[in-house]
N, C-alpha and C. Protein backbone atom coordinates (compact mmCIF):
# COMPACT_ATOMS: atom_id res chain seq x y z
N UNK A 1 38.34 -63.19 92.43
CA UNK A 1 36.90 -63.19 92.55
C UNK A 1 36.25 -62.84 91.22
N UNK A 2 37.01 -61.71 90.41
CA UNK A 2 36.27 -61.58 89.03
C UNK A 2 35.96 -62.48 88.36
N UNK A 3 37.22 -63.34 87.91
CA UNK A 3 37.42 -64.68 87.38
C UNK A 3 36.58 -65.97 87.55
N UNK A 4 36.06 -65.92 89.04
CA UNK A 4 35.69 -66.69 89.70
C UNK A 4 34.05 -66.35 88.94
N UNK A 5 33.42 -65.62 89.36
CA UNK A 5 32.14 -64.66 88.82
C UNK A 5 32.09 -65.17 86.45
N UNK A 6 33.37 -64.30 86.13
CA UNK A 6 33.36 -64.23 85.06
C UNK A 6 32.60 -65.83 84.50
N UNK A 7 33.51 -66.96 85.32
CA UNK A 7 33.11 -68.68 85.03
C UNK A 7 32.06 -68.90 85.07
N UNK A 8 31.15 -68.40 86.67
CA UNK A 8 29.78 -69.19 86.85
C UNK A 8 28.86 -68.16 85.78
N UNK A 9 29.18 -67.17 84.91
CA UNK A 9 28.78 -66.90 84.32
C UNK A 9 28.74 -67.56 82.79
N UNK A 10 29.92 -67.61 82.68
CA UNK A 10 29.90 -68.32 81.15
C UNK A 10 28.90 -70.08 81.43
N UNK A 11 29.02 -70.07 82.57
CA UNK A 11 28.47 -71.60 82.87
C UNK A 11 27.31 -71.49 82.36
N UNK A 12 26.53 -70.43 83.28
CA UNK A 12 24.81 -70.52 83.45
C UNK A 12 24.19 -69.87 82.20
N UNK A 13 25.09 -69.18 81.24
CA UNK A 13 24.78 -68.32 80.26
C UNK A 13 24.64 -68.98 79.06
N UNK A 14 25.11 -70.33 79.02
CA UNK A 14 25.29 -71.02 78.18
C UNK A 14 23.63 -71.66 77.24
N UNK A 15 23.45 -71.60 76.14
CA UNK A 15 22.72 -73.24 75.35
C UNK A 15 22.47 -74.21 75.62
N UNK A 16 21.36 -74.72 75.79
CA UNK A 16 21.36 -76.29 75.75
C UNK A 16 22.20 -76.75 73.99
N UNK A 17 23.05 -77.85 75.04
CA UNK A 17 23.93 -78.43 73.57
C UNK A 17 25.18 -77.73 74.00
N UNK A 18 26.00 -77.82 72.73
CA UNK A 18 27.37 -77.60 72.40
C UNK A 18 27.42 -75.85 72.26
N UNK A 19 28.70 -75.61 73.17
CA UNK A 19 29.03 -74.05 73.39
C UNK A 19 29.66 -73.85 73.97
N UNK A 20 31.05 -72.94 73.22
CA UNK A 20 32.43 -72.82 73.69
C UNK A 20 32.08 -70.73 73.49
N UNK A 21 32.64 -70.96 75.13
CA UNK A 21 32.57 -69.66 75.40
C UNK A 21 33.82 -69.11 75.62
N UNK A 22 34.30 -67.75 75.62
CA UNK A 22 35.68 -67.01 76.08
C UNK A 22 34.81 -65.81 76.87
N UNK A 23 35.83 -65.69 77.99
CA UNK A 23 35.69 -64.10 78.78
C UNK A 23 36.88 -63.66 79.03
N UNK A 24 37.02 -62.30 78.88
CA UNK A 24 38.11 -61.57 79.80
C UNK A 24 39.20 -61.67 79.29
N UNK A 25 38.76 -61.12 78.15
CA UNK A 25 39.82 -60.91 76.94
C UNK A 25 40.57 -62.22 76.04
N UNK A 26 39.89 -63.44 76.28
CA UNK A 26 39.92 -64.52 76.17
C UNK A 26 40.71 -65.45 76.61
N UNK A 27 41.26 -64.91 78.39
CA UNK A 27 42.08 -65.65 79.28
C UNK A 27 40.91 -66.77 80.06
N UNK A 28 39.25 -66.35 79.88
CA UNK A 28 38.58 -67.58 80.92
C UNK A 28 37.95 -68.37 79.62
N UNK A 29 37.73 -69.62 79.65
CA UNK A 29 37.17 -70.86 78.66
C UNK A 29 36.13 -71.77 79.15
N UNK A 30 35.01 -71.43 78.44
CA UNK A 30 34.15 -72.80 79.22
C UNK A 30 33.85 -73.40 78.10
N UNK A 31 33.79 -74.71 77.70
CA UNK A 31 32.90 -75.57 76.78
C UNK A 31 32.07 -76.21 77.32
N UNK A 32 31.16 -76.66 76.75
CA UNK A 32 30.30 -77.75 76.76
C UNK A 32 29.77 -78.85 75.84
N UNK A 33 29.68 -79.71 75.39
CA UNK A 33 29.82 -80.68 74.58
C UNK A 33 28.64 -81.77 75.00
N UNK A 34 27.80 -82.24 74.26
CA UNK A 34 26.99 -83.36 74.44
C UNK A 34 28.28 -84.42 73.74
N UNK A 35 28.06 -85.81 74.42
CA UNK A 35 28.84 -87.02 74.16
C UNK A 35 28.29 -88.01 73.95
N UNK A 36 28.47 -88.85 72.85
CA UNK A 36 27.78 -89.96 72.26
C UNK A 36 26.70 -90.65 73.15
N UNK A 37 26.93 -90.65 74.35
CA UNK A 37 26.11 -91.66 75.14
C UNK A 37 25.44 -90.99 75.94
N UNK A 38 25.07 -89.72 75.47
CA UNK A 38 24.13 -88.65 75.80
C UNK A 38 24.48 -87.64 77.24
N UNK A 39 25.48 -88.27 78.02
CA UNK A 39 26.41 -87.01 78.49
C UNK A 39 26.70 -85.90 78.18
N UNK A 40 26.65 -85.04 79.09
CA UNK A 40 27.65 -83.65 78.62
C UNK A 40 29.19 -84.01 79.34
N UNK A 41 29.66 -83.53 78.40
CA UNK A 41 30.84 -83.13 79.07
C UNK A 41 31.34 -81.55 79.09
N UNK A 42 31.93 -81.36 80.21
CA UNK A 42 32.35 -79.65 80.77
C UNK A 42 33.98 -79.84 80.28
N UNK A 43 34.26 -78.74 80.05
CA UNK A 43 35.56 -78.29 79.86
C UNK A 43 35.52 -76.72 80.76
N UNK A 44 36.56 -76.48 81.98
CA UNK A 44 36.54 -75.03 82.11
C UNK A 44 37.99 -74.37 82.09
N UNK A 45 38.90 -73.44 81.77
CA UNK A 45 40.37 -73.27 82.41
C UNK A 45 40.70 -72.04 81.78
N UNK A 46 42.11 -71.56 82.10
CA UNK A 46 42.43 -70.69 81.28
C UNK A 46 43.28 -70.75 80.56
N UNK A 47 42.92 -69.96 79.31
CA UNK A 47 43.70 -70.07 77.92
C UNK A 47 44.76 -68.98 78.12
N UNK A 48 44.63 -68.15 78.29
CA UNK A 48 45.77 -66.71 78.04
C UNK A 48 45.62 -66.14 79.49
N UNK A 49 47.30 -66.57 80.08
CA UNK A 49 46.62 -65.69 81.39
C UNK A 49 47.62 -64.73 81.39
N UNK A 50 47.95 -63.85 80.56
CA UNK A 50 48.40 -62.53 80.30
C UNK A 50 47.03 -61.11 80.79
N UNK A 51 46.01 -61.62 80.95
CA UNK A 51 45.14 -60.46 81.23
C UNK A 51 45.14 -60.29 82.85
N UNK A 52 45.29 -61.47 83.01
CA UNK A 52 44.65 -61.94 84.35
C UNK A 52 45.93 -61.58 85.39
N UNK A 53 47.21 -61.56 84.79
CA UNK A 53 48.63 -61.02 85.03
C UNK A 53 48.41 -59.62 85.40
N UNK A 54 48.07 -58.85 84.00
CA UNK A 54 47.87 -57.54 84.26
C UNK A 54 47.17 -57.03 84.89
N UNK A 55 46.02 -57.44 85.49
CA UNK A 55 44.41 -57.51 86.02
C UNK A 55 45.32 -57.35 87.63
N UNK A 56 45.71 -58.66 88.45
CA UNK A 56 46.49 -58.35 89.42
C UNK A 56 47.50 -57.19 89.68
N UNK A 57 48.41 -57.14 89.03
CA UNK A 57 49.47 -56.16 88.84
C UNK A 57 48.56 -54.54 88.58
N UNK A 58 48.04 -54.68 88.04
CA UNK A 58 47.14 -52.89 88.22
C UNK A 58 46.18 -53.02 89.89
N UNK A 59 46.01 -53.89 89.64
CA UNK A 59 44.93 -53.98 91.29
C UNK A 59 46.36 -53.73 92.54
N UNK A 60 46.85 -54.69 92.16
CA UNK A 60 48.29 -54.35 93.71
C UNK A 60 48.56 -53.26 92.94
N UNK A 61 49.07 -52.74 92.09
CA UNK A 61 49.27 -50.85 92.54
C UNK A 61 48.38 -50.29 92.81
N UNK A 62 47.56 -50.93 92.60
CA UNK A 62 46.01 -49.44 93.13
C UNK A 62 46.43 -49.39 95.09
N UNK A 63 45.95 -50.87 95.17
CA UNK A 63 45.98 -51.22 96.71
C UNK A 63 47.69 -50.34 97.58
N UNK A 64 48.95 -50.72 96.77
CA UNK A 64 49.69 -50.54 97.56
C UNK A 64 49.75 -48.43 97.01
N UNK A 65 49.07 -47.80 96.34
CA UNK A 65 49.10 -46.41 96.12
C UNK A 65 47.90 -46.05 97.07
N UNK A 66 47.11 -46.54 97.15
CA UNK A 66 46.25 -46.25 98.74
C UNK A 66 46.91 -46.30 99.75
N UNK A 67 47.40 -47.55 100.18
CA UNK A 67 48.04 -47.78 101.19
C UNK A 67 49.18 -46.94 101.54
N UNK A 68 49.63 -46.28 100.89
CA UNK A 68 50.86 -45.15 101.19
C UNK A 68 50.12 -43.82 100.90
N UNK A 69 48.76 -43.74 100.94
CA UNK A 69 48.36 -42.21 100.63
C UNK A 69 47.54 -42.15 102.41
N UNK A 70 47.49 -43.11 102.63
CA UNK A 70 46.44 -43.43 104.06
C UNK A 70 47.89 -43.16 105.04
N UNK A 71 48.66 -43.78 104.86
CA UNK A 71 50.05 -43.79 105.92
C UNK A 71 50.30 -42.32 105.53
N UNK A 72 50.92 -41.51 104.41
CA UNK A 72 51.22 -40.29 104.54
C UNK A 72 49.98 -39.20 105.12
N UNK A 73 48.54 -39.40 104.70
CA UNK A 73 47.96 -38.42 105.68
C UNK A 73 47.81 -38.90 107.05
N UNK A 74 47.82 -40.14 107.17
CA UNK A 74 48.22 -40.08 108.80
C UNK A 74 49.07 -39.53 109.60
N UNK A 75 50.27 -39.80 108.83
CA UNK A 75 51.24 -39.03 109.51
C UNK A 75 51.29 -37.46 109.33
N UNK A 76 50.98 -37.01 108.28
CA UNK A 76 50.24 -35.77 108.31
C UNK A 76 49.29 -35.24 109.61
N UNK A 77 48.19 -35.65 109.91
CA UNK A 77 47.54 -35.45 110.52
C UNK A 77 48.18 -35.56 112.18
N UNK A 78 49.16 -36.60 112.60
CA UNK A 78 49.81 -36.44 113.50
C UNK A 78 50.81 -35.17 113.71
N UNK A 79 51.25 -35.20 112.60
CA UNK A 79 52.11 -34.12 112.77
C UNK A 79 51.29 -32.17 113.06
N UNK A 80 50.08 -32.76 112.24
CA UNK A 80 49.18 -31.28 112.90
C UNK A 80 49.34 -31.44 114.28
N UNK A 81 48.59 -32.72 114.47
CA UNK A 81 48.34 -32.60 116.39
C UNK A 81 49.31 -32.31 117.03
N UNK A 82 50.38 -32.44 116.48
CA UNK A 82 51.39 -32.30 117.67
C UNK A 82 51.78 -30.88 117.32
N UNK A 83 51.94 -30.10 116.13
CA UNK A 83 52.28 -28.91 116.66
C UNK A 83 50.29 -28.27 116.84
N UNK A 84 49.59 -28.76 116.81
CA UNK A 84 48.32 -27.98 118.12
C UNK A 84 49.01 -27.90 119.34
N UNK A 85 49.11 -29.41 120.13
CA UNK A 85 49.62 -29.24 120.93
C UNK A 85 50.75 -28.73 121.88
N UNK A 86 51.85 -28.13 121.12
CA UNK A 86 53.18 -27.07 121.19
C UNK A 86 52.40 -26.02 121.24
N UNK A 87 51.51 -25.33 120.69
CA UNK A 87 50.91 -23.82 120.82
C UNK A 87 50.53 -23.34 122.04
């Protein structure tokens, strides 16, 4: 979704005319180009996707270090209730 965001940004952010943009550490690319017969032409993709690698890979550890902090106080919290309930 960043990526996704980062693009329609370089899109709308752009010059009238010719303008080659980079985002995001210079893994997103947009150009734009006027063409002889008074067309634009678009160019969009990615150049370096080493950020965009790391970008995932830190997000799934965030997600899966939540996800095991939510399961251990759960089970925490079960384990209170049940010795409440032994008393």
């Amino acid at each position: 979704m960043l990526s996704t965001a980062t693009l329609l940004y370089l899109m709308f952010s752009s010059d009238d005319g010719d303008a080659r943009r980079e985002a995001f550490f210079g893994s997103l690319m947009f150009e734009s180009r006027e063409v002889a017969d008074g067309s634009t032409s678009v160019t969009v993709g990615v150049e370096n996707p080493l950020p965009l690698v790391v970008l995932f890979l830190v997000l799934a550890a965030m997600l899966t270090g939540i996800q095991l902090t939510y399961r251990a106080l759960k089970q925490y919290r079960q384990q209170l209730l049940d010795e409440r309930g032994q008393a």
